[in-house]
Every structure is written in structure tokens, then in C-alpha cells.
PDB file of N, CA and C in Angstrom:
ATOM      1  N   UNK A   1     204.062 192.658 -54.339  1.00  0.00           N
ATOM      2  CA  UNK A   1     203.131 192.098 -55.296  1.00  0.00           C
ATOM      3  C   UNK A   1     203.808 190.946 -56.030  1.00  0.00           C
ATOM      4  N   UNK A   2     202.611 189.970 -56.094  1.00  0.00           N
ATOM      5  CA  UNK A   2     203.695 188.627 -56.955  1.00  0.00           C
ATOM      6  C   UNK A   2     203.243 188.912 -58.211  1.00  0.00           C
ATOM      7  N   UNK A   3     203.657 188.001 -58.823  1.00  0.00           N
ATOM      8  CA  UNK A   3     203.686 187.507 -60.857  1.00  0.00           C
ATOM      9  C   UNK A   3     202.866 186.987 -60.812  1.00  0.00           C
ATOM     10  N   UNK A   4     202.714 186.643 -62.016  1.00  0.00           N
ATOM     11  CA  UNK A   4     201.458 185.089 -62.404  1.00  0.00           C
ATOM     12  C   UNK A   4     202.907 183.709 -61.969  1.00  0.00           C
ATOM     13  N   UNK A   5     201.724 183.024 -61.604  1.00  0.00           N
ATOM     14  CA  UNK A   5     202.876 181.429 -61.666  1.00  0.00           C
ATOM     15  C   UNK A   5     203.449 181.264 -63.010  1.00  0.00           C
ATOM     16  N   UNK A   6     204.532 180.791 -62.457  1.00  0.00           N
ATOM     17  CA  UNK A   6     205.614 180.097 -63.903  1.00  0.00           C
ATOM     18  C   UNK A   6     205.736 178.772 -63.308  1.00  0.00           C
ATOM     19  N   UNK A   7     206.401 178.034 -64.710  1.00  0.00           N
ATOM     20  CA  UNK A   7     206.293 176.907 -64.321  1.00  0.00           C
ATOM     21  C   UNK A   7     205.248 175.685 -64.168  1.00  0.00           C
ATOM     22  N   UNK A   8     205.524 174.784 -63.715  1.00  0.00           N
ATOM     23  CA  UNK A   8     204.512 173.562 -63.383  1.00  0.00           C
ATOM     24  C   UNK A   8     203.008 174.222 -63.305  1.00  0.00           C
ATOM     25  N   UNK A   9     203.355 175.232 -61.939  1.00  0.00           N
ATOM     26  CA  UNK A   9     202.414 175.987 -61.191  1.00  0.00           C
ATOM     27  C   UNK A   9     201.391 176.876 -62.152  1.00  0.00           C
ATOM     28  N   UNK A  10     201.933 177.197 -62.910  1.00  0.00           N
ATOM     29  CA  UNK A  10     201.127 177.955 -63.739  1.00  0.00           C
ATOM     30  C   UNK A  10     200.091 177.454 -64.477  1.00  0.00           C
ATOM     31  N   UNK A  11     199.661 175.940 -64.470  1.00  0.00           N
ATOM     32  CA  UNK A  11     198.816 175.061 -64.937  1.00  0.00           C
ATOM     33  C   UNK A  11     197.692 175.119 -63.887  1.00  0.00           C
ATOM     34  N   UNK A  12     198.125 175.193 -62.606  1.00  0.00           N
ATOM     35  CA  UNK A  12     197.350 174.681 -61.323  1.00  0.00           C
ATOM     36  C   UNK A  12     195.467 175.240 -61.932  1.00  0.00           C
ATOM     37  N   UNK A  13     195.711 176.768 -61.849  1.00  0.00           N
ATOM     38  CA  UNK A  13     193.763 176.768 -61.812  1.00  0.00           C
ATOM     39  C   UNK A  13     193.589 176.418 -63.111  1.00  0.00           C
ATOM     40  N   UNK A  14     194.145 175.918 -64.418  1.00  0.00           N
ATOM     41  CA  UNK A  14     193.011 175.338 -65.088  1.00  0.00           C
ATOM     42  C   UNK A  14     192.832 173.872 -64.587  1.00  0.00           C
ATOM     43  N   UNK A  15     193.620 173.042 -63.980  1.00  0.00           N
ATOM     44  CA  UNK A  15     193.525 171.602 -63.229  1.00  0.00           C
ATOM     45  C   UNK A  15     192.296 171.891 -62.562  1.00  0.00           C
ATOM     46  N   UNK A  16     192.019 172.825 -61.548  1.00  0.00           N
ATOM     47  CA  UNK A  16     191.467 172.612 -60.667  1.00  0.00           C
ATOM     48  C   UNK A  16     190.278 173.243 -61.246  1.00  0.00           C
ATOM     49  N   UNK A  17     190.270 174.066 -62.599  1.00  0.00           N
ATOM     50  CA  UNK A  17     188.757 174.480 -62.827  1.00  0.00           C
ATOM     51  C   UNK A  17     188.286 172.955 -63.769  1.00  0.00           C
ATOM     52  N   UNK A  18     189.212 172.392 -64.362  1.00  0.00           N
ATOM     53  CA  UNK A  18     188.601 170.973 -65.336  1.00  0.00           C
ATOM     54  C   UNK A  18     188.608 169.940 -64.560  1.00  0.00           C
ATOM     55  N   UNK A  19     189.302 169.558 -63.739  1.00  0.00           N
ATOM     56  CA  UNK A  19     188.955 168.475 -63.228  1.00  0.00           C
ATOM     57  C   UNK A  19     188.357 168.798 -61.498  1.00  0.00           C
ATOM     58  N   UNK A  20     187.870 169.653 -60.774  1.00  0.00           N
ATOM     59  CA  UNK A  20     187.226 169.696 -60.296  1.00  0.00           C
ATOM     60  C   UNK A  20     187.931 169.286 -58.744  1.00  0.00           C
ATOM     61  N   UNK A  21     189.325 169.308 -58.387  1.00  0.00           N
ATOM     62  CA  UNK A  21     189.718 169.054 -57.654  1.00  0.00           C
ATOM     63  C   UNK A  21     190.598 170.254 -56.983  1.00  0.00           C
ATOM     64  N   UNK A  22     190.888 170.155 -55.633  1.00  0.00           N
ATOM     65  CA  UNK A  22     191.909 171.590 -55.248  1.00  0.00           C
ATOM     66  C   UNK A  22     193.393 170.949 -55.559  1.00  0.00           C
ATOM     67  N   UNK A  23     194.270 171.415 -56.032  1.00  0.00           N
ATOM     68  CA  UNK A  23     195.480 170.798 -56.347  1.00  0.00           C
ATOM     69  C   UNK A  23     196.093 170.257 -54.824  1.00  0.00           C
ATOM     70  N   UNK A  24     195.990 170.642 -53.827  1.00  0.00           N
ATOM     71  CA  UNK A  24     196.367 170.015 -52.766  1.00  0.00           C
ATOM     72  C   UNK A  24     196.195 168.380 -52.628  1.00  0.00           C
ATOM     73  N   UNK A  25     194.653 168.594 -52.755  1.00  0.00           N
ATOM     74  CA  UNK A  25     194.114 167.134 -52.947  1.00  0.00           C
ATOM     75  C   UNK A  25     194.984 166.449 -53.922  1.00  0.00           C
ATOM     76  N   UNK A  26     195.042 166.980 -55.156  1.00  0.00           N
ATOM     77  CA  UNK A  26     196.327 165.695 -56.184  1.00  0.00           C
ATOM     78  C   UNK A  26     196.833 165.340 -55.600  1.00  0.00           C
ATOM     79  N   UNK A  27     197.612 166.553 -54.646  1.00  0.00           N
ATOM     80  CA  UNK A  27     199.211 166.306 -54.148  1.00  0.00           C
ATOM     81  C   UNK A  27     199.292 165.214 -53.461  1.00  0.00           C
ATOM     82  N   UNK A  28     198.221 165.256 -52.493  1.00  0.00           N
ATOM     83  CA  UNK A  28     198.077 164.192 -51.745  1.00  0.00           C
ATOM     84  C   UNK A  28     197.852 162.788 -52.387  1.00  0.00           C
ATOM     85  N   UNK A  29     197.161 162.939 -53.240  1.00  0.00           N
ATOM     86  CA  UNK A  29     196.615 161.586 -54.190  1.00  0.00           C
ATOM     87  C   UNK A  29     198.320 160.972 -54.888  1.00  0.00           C
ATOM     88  N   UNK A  30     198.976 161.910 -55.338  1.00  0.00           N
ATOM     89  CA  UNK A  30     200.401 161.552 -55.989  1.00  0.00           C
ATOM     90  C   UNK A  30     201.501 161.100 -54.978  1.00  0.00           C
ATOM     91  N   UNK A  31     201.020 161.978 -53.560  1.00  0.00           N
ATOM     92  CA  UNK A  31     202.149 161.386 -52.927  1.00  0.00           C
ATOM     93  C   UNK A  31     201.743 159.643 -51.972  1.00  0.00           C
ATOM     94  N   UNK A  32     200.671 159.460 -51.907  1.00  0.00           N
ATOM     95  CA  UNK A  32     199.744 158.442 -51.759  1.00  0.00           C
ATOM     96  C   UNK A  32     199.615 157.291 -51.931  1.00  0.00           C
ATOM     97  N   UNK A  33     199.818 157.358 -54.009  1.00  0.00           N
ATOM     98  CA  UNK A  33     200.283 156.430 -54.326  1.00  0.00           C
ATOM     99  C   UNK A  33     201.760 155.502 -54.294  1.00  0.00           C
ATOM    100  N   UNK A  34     201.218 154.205 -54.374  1.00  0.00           N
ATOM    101  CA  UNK A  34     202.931 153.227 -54.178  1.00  0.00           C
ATOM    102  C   UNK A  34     203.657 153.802 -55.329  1.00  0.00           C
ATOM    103  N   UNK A  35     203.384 154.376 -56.123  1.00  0.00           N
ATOM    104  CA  UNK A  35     204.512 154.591 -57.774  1.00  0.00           C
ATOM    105  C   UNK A  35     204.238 155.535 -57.177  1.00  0.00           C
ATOM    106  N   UNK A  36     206.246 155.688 -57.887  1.00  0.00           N
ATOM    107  CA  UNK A  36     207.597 156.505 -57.504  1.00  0.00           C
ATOM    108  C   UNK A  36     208.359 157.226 -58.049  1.00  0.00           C
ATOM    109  N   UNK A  37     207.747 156.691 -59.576  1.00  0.00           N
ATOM    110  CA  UNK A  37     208.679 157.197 -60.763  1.00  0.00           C
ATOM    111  C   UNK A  37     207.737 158.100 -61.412  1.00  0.00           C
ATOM    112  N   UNK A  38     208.134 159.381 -61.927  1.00  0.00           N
ATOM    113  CA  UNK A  38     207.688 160.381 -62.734  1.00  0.00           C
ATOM    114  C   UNK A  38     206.975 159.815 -63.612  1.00  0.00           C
ATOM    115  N   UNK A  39     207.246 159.369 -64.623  1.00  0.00           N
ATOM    116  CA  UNK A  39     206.601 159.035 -66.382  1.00  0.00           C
ATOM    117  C   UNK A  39     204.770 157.958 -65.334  1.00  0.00           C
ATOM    118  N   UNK A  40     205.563 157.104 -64.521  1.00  0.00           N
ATOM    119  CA  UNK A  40     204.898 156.188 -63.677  1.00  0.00           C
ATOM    120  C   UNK A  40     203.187 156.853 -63.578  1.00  0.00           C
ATOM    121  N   UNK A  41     203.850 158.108 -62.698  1.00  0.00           N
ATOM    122  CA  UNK A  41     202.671 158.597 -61.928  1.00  0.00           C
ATOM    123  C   UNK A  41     201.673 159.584 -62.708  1.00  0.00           C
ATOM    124  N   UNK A  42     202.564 159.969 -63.998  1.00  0.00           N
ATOM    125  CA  UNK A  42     202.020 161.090 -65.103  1.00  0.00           C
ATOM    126  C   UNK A  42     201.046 159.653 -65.294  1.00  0.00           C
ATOM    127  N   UNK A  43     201.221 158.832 -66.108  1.00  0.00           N
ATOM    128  CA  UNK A  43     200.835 157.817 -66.548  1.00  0.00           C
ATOM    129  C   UNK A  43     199.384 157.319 -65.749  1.00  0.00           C
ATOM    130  N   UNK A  44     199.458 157.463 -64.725  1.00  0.00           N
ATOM    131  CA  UNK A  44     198.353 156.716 -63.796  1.00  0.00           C
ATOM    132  C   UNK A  44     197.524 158.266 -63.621  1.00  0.00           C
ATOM    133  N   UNK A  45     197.962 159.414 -63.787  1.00  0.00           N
ATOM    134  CA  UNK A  45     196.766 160.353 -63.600  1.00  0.00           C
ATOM    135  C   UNK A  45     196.228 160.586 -65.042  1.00  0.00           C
ATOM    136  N   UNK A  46     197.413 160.232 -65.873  1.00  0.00           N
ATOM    137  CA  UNK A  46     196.322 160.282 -67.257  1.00  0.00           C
ATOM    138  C   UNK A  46     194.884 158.629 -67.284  1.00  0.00           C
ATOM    139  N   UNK A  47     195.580 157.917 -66.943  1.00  0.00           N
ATOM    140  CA  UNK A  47     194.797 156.909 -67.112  1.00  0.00           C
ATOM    141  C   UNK A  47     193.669 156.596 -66.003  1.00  0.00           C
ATOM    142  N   UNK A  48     193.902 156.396 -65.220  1.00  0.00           N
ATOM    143  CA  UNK A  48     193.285 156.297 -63.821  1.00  0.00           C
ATOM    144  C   UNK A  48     192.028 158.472 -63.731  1.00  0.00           C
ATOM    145  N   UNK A  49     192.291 158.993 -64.152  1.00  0.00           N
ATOM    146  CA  UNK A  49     191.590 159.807 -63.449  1.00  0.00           C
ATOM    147  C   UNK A  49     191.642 160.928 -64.935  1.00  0.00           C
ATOM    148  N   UNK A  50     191.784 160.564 -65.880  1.00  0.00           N
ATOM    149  CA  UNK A  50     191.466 161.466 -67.196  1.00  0.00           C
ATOM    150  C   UNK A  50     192.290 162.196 -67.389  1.00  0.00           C
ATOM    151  N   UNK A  51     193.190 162.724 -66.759  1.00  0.00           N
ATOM    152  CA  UNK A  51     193.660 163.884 -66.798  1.00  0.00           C
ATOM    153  C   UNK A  51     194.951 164.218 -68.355  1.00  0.00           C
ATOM    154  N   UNK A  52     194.813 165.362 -68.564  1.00  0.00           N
ATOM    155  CA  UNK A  52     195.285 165.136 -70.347  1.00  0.00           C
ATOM    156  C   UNK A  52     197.622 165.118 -69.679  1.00  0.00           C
ATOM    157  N   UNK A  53     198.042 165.242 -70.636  1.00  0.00           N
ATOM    158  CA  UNK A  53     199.498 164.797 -70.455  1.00  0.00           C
ATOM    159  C   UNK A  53     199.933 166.032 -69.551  1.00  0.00           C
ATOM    160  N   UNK A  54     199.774 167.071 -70.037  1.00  0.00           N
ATOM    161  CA  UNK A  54     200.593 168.608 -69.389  1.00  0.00           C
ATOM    162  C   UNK A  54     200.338 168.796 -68.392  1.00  0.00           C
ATOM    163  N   UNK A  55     198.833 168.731 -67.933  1.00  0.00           N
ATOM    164  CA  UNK A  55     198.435 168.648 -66.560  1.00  0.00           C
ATOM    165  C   UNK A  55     198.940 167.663 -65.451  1.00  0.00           C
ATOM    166  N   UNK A  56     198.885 166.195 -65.916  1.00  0.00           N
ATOM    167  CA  UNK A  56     199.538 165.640 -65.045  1.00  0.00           C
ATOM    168  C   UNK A  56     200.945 165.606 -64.940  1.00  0.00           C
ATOM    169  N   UNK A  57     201.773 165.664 -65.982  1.00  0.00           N
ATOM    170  CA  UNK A  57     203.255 165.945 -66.046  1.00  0.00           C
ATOM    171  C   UNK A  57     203.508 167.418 -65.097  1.00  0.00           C
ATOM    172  N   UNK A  58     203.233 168.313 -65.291  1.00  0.00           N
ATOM    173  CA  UNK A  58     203.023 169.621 -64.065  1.00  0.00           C
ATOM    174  C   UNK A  58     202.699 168.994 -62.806  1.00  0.00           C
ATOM    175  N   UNK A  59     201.815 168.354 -62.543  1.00  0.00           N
ATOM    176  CA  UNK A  59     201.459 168.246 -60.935  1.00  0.00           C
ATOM    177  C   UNK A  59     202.351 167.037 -60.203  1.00  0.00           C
ATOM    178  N   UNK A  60     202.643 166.126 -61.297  1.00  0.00           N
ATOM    179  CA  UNK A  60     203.814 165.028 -60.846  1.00  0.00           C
ATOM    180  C   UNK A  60     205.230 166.006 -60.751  1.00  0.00           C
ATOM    181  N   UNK A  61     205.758 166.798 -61.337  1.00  0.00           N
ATOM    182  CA  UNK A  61     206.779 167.276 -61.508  1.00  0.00           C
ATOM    183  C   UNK A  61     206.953 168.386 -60.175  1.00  0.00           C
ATOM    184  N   UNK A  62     205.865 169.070 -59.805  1.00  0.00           N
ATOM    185  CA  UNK A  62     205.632 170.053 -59.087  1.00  0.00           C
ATOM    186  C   UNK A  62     205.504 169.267 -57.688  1.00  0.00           C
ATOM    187  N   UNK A  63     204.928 168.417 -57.121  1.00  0.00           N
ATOM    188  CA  UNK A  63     204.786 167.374 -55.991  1.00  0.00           C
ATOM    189  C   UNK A  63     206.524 167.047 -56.164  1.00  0.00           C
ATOM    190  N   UNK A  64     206.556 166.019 -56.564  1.00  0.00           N
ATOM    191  CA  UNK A  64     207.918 165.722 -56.652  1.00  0.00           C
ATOM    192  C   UNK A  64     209.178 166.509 -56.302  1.00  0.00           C
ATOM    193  N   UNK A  65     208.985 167.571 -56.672  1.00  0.00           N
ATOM    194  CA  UNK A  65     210.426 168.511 -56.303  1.00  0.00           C
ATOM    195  C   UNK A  65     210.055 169.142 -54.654  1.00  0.00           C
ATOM    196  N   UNK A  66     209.060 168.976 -54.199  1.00  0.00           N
ATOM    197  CA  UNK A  66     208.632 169.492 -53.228  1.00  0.00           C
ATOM    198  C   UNK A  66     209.346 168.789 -51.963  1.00  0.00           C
ATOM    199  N   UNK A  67     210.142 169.194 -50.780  1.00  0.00           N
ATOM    200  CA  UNK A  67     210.388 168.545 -49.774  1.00  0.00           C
ATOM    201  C   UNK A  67     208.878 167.755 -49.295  1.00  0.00           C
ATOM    202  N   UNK A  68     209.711 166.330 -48.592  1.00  0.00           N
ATOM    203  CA  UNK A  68     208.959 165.810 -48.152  1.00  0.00           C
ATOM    204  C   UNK A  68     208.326 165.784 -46.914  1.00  0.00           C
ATOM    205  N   UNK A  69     206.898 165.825 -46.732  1.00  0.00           N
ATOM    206  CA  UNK A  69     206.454 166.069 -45.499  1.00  0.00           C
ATOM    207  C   UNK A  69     206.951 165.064 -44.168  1.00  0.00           C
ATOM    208  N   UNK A  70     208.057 165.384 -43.519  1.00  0.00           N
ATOM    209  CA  UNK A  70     207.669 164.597 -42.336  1.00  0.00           C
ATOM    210  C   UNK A  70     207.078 164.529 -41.305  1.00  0.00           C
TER     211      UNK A  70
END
């Protein structure tokens, strides 16, 4: 049996119940974009797509540490 998420992760279903997206989809949207830099990409999901600071700081932070798909 698992835990509740900790961490970044532990934000994920209210992201995906307020803004209406599956967090996969972000992932993809964050890794997508040309910006590279953390503060960068928090920055462009707050601005570009509403999203409030914690939420996007979690899903940039959480993408980011993630190996990269090759």
C-alpha cells in the first residue's frame, strides 16, 4: 500500500481538478517549451496559462528532476 504523495507531487490532483488538465499533458507542455530555466518556466505557466505560483513551481520542479525521455 502507498502514502499520499509528498512533495511537488502532492499538488498534482488539485492542478488537474483547477486547471482542467492531466498533469502529463503539463509535462509535456514544460518540456516543449524553448525555456530551460526553472524561475523561467514557473514564470510562463503563471503568466501564459493562469496558473497560481505553487502549482507551477511543483510541476516545473517535478518535470525537471525527471530523467529525460529519449
Amino acid at each position: 500500500m502507498t502514502g499520499p504523495a509528498k512533495g511537488p507531487a502532492s499538488y498534482f490532483p488539485s492542478i488537474e481538478a483547477k486547471y482542467g488538465r492531466p498533469i502529463a499533458e503539463w509535462k509535456d507542455l514544460i518540456r516543449a517549451s524553448p525555456l530551460t530555466k526553472h524561475m523561467e518556466l514557473v514564470g510562463w505557466l503563471k503568466n501564459e496559462h493562469g496558473m497560481g505560483h505553487g502549482h507551477a513551481n511543483a510541476l516545473v520542479a517535478h518535470t525537471l528532476a525527471e530523467k529525460p525521455a529519449d
